[in-house]
C-alpha atoms as a PDB file:
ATOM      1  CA  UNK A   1       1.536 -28.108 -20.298  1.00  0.00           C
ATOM      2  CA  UNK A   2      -0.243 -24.657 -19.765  1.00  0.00           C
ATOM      3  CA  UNK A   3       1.299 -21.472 -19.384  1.00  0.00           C
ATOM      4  CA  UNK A   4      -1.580 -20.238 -18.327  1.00  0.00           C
ATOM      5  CA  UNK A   5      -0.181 -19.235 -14.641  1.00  0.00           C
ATOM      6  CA  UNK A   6       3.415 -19.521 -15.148  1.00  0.00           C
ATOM      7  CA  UNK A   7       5.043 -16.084 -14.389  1.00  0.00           C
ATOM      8  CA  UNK A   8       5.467 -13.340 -16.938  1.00  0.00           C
ATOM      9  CA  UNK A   9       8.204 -10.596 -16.363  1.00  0.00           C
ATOM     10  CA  UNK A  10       8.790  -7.674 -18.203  1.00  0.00           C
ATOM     11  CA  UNK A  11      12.449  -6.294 -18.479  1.00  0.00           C
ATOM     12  CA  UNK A  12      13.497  -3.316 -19.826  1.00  0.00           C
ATOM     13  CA  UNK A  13      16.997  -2.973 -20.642  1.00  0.00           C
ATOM     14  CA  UNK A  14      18.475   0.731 -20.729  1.00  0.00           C
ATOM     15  CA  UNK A  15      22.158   1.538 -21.643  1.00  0.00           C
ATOM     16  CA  UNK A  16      23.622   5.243 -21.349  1.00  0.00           C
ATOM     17  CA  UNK A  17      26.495   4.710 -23.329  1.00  0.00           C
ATOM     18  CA  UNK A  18      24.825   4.177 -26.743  1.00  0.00           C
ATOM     19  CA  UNK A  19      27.497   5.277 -29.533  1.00  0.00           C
ATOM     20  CA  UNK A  20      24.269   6.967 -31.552  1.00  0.00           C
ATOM     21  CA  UNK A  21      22.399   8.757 -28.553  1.00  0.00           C
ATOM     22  CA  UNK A  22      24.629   8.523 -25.277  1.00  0.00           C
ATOM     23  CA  UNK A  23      22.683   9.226 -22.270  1.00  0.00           C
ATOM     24  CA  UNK A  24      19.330   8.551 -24.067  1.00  0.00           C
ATOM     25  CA  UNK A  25      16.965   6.600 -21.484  1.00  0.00           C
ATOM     26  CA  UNK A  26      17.114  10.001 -19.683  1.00  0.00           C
ATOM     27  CA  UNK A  27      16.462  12.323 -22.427  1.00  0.00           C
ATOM     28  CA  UNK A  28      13.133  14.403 -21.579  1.00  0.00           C
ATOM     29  CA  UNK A  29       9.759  13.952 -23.806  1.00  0.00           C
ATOM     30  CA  UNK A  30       6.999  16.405 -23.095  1.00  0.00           C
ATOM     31  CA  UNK A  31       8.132  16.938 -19.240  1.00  0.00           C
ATOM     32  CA  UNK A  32       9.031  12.928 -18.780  1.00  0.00           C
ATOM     33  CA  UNK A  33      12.312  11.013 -19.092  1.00  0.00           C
ATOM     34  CA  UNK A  34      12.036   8.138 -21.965  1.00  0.00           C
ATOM     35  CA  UNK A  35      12.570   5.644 -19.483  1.00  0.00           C
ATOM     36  CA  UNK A  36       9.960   6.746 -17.370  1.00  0.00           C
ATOM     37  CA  UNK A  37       7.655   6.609 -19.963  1.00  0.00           C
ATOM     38  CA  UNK A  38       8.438   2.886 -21.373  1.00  0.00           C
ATOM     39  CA  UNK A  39       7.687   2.049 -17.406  1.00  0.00           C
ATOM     40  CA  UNK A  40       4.566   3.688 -17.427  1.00  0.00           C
ATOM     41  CA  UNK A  41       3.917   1.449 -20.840  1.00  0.00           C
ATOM     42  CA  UNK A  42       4.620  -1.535 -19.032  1.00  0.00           C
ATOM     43  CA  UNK A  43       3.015  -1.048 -15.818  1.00  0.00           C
ATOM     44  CA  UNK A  44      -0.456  -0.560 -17.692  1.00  0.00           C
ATOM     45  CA  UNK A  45       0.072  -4.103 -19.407  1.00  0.00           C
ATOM     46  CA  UNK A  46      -2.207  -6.632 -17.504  1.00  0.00           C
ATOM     47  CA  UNK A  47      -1.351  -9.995 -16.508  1.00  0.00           C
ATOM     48  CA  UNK A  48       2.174  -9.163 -15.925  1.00  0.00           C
ATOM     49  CA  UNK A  49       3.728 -10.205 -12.899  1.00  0.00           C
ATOM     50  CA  UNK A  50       7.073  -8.063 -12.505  1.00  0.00           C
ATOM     51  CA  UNK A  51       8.385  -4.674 -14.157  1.00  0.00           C
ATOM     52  CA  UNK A  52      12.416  -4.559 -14.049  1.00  0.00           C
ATOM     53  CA  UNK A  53      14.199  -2.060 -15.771  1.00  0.00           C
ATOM     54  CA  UNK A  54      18.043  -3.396 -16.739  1.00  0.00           C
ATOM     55  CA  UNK A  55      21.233  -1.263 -16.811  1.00  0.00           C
ATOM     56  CA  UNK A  56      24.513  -0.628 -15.984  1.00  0.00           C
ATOM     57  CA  UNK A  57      24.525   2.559 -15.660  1.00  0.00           C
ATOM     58  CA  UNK A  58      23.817   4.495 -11.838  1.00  0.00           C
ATOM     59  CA  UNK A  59      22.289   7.340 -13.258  1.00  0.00           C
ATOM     60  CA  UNK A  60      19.664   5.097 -14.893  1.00  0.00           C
ATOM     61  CA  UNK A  61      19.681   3.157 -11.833  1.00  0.00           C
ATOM     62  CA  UNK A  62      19.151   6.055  -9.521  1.00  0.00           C
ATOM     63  CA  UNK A  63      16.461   7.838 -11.415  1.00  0.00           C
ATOM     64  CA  UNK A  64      14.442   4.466 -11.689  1.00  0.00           C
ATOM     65  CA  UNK A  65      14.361   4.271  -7.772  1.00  0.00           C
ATOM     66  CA  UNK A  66      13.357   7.897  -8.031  1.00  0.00           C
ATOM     67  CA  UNK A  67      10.024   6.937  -9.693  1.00  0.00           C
ATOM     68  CA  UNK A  68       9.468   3.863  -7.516  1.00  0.00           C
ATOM     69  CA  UNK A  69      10.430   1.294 -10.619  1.00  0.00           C
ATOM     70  CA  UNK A  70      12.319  -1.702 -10.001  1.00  0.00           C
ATOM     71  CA  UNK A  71      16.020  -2.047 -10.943  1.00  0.00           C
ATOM     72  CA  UNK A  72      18.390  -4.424 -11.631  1.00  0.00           C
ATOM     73  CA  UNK A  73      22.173  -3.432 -12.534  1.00  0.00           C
ATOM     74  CA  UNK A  74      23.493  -5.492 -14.776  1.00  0.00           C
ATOM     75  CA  UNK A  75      27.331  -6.116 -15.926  1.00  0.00           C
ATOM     76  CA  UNK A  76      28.447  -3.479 -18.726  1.00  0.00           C
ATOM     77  CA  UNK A  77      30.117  -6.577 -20.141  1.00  0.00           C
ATOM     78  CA  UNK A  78      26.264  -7.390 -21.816  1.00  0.00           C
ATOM     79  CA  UNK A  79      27.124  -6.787 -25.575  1.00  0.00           C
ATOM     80  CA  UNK A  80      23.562  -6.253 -26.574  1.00  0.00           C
ATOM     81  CA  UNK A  81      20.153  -5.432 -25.342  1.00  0.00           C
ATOM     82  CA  UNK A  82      19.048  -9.417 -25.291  1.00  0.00           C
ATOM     83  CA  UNK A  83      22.095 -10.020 -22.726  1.00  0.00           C
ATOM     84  CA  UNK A  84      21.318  -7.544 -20.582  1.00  0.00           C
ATOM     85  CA  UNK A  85      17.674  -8.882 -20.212  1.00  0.00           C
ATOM     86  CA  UNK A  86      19.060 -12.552 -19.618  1.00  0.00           C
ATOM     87  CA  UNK A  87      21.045 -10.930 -16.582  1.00  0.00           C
ATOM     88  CA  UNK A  88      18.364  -9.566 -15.242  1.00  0.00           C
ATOM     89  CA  UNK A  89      16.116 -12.406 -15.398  1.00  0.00           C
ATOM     90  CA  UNK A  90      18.894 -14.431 -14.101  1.00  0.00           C
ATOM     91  CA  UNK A  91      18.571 -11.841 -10.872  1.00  0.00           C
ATOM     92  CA  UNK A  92      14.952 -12.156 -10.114  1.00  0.00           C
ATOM     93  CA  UNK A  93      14.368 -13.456  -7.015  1.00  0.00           C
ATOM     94  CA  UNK A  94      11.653 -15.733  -8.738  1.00  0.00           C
ATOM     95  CA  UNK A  95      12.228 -16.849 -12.517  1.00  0.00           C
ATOM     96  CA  UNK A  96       9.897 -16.296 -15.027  1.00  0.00           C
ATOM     97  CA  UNK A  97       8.748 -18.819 -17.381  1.00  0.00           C
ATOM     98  CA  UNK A  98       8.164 -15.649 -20.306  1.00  0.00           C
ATOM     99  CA  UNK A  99      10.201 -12.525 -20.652  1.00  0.00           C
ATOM    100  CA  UNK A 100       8.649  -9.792 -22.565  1.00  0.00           C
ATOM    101  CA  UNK A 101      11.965  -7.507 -23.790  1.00  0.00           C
ATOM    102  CA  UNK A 102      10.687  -4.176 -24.420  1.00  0.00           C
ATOM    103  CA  UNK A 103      13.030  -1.858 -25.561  1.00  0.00           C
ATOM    104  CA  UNK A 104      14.121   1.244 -23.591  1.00  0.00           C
ATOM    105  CA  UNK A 105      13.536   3.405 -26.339  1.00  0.00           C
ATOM    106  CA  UNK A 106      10.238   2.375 -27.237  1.00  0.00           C
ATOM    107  CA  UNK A 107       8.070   4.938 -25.906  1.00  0.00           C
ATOM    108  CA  UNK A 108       5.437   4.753 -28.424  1.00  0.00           C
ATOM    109  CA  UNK A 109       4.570   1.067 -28.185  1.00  0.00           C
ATOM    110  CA  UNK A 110       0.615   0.583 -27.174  1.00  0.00           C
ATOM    111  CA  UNK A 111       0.342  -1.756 -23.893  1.00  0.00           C
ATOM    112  CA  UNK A 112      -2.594  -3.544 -25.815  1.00  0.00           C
ATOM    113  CA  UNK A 113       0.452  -4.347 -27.980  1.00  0.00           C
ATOM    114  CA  UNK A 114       2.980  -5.849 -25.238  1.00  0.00           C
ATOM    115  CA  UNK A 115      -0.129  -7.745 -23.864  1.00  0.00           C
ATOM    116  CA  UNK A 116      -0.765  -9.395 -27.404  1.00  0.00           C
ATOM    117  CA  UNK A 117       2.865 -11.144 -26.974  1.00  0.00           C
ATOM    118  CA  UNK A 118       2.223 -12.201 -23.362  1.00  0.00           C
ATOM    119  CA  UNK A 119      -1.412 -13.319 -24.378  1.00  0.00           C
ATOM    120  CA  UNK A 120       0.236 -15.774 -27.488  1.00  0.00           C
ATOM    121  CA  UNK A 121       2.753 -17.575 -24.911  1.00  0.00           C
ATOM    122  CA  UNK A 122       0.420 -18.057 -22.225  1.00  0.00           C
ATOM    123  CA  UNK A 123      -2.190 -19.615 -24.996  1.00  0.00           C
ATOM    124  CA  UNK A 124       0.325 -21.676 -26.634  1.00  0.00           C
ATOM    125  CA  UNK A 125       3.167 -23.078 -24.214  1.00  0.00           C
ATOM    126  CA  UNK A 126       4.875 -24.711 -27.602  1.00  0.00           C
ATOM    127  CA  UNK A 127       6.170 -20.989 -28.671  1.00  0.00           C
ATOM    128  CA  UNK A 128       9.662 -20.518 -28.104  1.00  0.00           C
ATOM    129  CA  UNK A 129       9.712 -16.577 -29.051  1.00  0.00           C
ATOM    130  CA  UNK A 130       7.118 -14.299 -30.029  1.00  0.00           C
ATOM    131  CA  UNK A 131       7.344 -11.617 -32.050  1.00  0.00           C
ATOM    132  CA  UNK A 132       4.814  -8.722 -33.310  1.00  0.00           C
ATOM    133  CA  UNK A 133       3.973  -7.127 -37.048  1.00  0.00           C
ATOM    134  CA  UNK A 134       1.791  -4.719 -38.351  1.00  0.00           C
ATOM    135  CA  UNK A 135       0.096  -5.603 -41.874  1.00  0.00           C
ATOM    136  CA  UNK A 136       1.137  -2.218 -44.161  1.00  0.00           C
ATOM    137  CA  UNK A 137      -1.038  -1.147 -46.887  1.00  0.00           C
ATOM    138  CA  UNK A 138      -0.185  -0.160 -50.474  1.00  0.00           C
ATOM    139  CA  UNK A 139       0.668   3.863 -49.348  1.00  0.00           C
ATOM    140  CA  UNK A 140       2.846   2.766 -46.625  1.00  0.00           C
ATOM    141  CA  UNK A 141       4.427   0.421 -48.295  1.00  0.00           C
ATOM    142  CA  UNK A 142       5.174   2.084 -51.095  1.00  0.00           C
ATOM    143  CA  UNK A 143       7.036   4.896 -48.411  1.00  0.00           C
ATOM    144  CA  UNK A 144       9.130   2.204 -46.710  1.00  0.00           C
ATOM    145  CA  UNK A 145      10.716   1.378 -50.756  1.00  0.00           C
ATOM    146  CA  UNK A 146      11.145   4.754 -50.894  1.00  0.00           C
ATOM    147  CA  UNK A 147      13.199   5.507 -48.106  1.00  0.00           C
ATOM    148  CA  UNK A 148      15.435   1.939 -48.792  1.00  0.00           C
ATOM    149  CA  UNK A 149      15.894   3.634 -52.117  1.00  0.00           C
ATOM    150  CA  UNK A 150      17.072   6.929 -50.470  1.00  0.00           C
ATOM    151  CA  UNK A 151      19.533   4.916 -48.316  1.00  0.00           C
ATOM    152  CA  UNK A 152      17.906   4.874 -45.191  1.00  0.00           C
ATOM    153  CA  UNK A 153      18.129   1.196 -43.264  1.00  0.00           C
ATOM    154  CA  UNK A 154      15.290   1.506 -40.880  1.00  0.00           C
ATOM    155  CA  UNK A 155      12.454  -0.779 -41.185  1.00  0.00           C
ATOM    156  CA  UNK A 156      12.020  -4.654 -40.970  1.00  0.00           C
ATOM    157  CA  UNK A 157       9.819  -6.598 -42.889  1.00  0.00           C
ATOM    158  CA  UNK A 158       8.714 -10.045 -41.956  1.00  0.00           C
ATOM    159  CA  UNK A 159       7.034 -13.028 -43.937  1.00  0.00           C
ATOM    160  CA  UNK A 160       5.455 -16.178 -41.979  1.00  0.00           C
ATOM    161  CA  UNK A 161       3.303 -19.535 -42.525  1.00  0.00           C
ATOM    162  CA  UNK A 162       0.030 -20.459 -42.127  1.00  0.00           C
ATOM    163  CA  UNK A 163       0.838 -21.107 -38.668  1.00  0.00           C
ATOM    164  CA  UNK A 164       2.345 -17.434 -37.797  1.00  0.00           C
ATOM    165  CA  UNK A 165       5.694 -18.599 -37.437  1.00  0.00           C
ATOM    166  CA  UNK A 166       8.344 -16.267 -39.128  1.00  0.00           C
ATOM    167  CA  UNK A 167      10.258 -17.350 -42.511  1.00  0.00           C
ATOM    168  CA  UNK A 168      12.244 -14.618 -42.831  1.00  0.00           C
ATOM    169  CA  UNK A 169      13.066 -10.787 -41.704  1.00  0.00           C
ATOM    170  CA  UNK A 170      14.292  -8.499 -43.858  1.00  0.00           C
ATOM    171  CA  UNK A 171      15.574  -4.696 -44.417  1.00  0.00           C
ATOM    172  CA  UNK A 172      14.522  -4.973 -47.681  1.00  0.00           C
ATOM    173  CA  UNK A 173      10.950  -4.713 -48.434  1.00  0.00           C
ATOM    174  CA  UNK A 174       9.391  -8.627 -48.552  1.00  0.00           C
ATOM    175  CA  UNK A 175       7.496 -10.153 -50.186  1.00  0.00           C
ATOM    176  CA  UNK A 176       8.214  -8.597 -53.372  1.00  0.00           C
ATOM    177  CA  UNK A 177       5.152  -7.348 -54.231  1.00  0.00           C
ATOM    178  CA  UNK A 178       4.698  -7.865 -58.478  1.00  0.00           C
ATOM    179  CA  UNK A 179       1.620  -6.542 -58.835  1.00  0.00           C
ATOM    180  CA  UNK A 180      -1.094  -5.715 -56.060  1.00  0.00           C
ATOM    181  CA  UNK A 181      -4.205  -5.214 -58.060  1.00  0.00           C
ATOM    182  CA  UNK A 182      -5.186  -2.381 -55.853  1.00  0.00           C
ATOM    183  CA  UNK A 183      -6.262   0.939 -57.101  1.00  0.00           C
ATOM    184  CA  UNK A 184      -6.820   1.949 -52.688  1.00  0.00           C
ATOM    185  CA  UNK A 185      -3.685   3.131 -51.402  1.00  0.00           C
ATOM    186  CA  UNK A 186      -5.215   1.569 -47.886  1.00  0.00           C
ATOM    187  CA  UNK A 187      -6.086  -1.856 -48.900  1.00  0.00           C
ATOM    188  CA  UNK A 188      -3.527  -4.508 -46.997  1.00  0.00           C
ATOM    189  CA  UNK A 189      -0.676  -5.712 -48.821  1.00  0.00           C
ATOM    190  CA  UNK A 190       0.890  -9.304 -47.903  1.00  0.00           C
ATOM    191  CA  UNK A 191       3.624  -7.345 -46.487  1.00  0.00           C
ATOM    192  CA  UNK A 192       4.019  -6.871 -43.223  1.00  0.00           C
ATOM    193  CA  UNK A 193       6.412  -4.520 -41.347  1.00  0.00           C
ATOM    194  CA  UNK A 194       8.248  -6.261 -38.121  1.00  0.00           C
ATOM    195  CA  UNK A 195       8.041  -4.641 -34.309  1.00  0.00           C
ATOM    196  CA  UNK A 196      11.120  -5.093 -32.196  1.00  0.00           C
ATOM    197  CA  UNK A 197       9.437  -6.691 -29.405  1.00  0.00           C
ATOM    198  CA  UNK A 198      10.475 -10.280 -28.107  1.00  0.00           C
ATOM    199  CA  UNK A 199       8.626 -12.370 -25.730  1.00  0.00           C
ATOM    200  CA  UNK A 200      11.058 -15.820 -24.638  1.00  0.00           C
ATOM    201  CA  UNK A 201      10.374 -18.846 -23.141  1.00  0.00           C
ATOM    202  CA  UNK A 202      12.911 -18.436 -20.307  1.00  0.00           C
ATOM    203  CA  UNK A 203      14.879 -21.365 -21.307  1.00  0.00           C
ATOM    204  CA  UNK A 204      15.031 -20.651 -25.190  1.00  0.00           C
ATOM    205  CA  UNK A 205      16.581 -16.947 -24.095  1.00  0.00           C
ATOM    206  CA  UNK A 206      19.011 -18.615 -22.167  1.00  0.00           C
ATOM    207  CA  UNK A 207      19.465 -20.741 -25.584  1.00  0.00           C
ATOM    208  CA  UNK A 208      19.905 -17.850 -27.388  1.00  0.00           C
ATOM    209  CA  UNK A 209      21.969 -15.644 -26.073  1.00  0.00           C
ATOM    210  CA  UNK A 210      24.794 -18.157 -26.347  1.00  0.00           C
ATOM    211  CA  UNK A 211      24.419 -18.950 -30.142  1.00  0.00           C
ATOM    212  CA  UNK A 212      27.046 -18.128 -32.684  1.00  0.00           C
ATOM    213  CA  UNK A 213      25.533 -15.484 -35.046  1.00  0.00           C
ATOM    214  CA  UNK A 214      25.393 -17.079 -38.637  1.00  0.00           C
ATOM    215  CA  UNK A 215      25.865 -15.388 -41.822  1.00  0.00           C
ATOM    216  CA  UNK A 216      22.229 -13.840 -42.376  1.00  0.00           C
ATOM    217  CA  UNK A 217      22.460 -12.369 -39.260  1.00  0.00           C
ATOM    218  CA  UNK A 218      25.560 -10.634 -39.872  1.00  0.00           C
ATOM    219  CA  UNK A 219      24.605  -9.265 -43.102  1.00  0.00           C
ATOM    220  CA  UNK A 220      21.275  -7.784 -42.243  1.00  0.00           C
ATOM    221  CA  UNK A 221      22.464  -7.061 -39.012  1.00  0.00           C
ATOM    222  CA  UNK A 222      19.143  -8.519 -37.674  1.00  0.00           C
ATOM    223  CA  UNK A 223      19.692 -10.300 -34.133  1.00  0.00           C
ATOM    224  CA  UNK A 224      16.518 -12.606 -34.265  1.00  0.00           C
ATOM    225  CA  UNK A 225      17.912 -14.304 -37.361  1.00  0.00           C
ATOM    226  CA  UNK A 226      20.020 -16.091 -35.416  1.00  0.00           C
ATOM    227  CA  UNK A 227      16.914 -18.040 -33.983  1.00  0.00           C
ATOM    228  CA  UNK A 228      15.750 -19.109 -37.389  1.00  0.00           C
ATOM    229  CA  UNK A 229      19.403 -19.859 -38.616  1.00  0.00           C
ATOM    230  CA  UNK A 230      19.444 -22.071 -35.582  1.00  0.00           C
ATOM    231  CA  UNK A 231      16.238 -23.499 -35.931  1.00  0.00           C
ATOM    232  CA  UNK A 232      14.349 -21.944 -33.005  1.00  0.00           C
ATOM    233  CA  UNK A 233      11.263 -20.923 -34.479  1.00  0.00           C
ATOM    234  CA  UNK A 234       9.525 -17.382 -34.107  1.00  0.00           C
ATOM    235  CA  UNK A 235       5.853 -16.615 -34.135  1.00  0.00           C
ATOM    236  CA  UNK A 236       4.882 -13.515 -35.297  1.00  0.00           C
ATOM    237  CA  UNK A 237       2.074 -11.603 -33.759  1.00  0.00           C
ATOM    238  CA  UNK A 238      -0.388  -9.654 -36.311  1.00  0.00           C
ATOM    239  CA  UNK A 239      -1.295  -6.356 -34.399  1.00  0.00           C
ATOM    240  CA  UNK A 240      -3.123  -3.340 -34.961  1.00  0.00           C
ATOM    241  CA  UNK A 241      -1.767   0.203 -33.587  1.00  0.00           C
ATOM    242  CA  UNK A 242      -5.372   1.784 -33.887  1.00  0.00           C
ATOM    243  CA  UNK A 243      -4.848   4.522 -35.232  1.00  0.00           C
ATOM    244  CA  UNK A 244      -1.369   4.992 -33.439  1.00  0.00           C
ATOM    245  CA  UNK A 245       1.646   6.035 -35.019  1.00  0.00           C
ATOM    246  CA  UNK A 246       4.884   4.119 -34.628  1.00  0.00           C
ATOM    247  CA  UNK A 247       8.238   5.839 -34.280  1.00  0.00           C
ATOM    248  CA  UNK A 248      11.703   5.140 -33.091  1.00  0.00           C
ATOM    249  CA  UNK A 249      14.168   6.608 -31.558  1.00  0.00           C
ATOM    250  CA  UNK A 250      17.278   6.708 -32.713  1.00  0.00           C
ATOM    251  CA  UNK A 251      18.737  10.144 -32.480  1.00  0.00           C
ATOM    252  CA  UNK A 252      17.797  13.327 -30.586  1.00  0.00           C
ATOM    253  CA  UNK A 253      16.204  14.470 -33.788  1.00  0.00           C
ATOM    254  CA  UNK A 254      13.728  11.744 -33.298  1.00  0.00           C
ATOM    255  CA  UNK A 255      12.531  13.393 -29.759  1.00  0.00           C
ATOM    256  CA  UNK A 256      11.013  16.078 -31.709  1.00  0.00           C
ATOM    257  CA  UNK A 257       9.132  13.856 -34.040  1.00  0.00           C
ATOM    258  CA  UNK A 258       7.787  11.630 -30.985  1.00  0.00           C
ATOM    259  CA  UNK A 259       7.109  14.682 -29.279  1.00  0.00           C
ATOM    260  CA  UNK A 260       5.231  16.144 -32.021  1.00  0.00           C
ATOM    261  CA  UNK A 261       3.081  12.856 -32.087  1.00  0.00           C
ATOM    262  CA  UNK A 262       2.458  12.749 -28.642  1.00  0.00           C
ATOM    263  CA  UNK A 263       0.978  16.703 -28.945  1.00  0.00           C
ATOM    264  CA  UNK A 264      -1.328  15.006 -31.846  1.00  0.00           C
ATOM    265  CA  UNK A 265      -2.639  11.892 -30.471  1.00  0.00           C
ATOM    266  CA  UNK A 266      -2.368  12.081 -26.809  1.00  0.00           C
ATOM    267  CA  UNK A 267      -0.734   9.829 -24.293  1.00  0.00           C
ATOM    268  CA  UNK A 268      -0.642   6.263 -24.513  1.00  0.00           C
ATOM    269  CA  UNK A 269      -1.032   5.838 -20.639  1.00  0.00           C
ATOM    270  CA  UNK A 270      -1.798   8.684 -17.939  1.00  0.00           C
ATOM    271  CA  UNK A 271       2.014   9.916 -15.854  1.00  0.00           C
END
């Protein structure tokens, strides 16, 4: 059966109590709030058939009308992001067959790189969840053990089959890489670093969300391990940024360093 016309929704879910960065969705970046710029993101992705942005928060909710987004309050019971974007699809007035989750926070994510998620589901109806990774070369990689030796915990890796589905995420650096062969610091590795972007079959979410987590989940602290633990697998989506630098936000320290890269390389997508 083709997905090919089935409807695609994406939901954004946005929390103001985070414990790290309270009140971030409506932190300013270069003269726009971060949620306002993940909308933008999403609007500019084609083949989408609804925007919602998810929260239980007024504040959110209120400056999301402001803008002329859609809302959907959900109940601050949600324990995680996933939740809250089952909710809201729940409170659709038409279901979607694929939800794309994109992160509040992810205001540097390229719409050609939201689209390559929706584009993999609607080619091949048997994927459950979809996932994207960008292949890192021998200089970035070599960065990414650095910082894991300094302590620092961001950054998954992923490793897949022959078919693209996911074996295993990581925040250690995998594969272990003995010995490249490289003398260019830009030549691909086999190592490739994961984006936290989901797309779900409706009914797998729905799946999801009420799994136990298992053991690898816990100690990673890695969400979409309980889908492999449980045997629901995840294809993972080779992209390319173009050029395009990818940063999250985790802090209001980070503001300055998107803001920085904004000033460098321009807007994703026009206000």
């Amino acid at each position: 059966m083709s997905r090919a016309s089935s409807r695609i929704a994406i939901i954004i879910p946005a929390r103001y109590g985070s414990t790290r960065f309270v009140g971030k969705p409506l932190a300013m970046i270069t003269g726009r709030t971060m949620i306002n710029r993940v909308w933008s993101l999403a609007r500019a992705v084609s083949g989408v058939d609804e925007i919602c942005i998810a929260t239980d928060d007024e504040r959110i909710a209120e400056h999301v009308r402001s803008f002329g987004g859609h809302v959907v309050i959900t109940p601050k019971e949600c324990t995680n992001g996933t939740e809250r974007v089952l909710r809201a699809a729940e409170m659709l007035t038409k279901a979607p067959a694929v939800v794309v989750n994109l992160q509040g926070d992810a205001v540097l994510t390229p719409p050609w790189v939201i689209a390559a998620l929706a584009c993999e589901m609607r080619r091949d109806p048997t994927v459950e969840i979809a996932t994207a990774a960008v292949r890192m070369d021998k200089r970035s990689c070599e960065a990414l053990r650095t910082a894991k030796g300094h302590g620092e915990v961001g950054g998954t890796t992923v490793t897949f089959d022959r078919r693209g589905n996911a074996l295993y995420f990581s925040k250690s650096v995998i594969p272990f890489v003995r010995t490249d062969g490289q003398d260019n610091d830009t030549d691909p590795l086999p190592v490739f670093r994961h984006i936290g972007l989901y797309a779900y079959g409706y009914e797998t979410l729905r799946r999801y969300v009420s799994l136990e987590p298992g053991p690898l989940e816990r100690s990673e602290k890695l969400e979409q391990l309980r889908a492999l633990e449980h045997g629901i697998p995840i294809r993972v989506v080779e992209v390319d940024y173009s050029g395009r630098t990818h940063w999250a936000v985790d802090s209001p320290d980070d503001l300055r360093r998107v803001e920085a890269i904004i000033a460098e390389e321009g807007d994703l997508v026009a206000a």
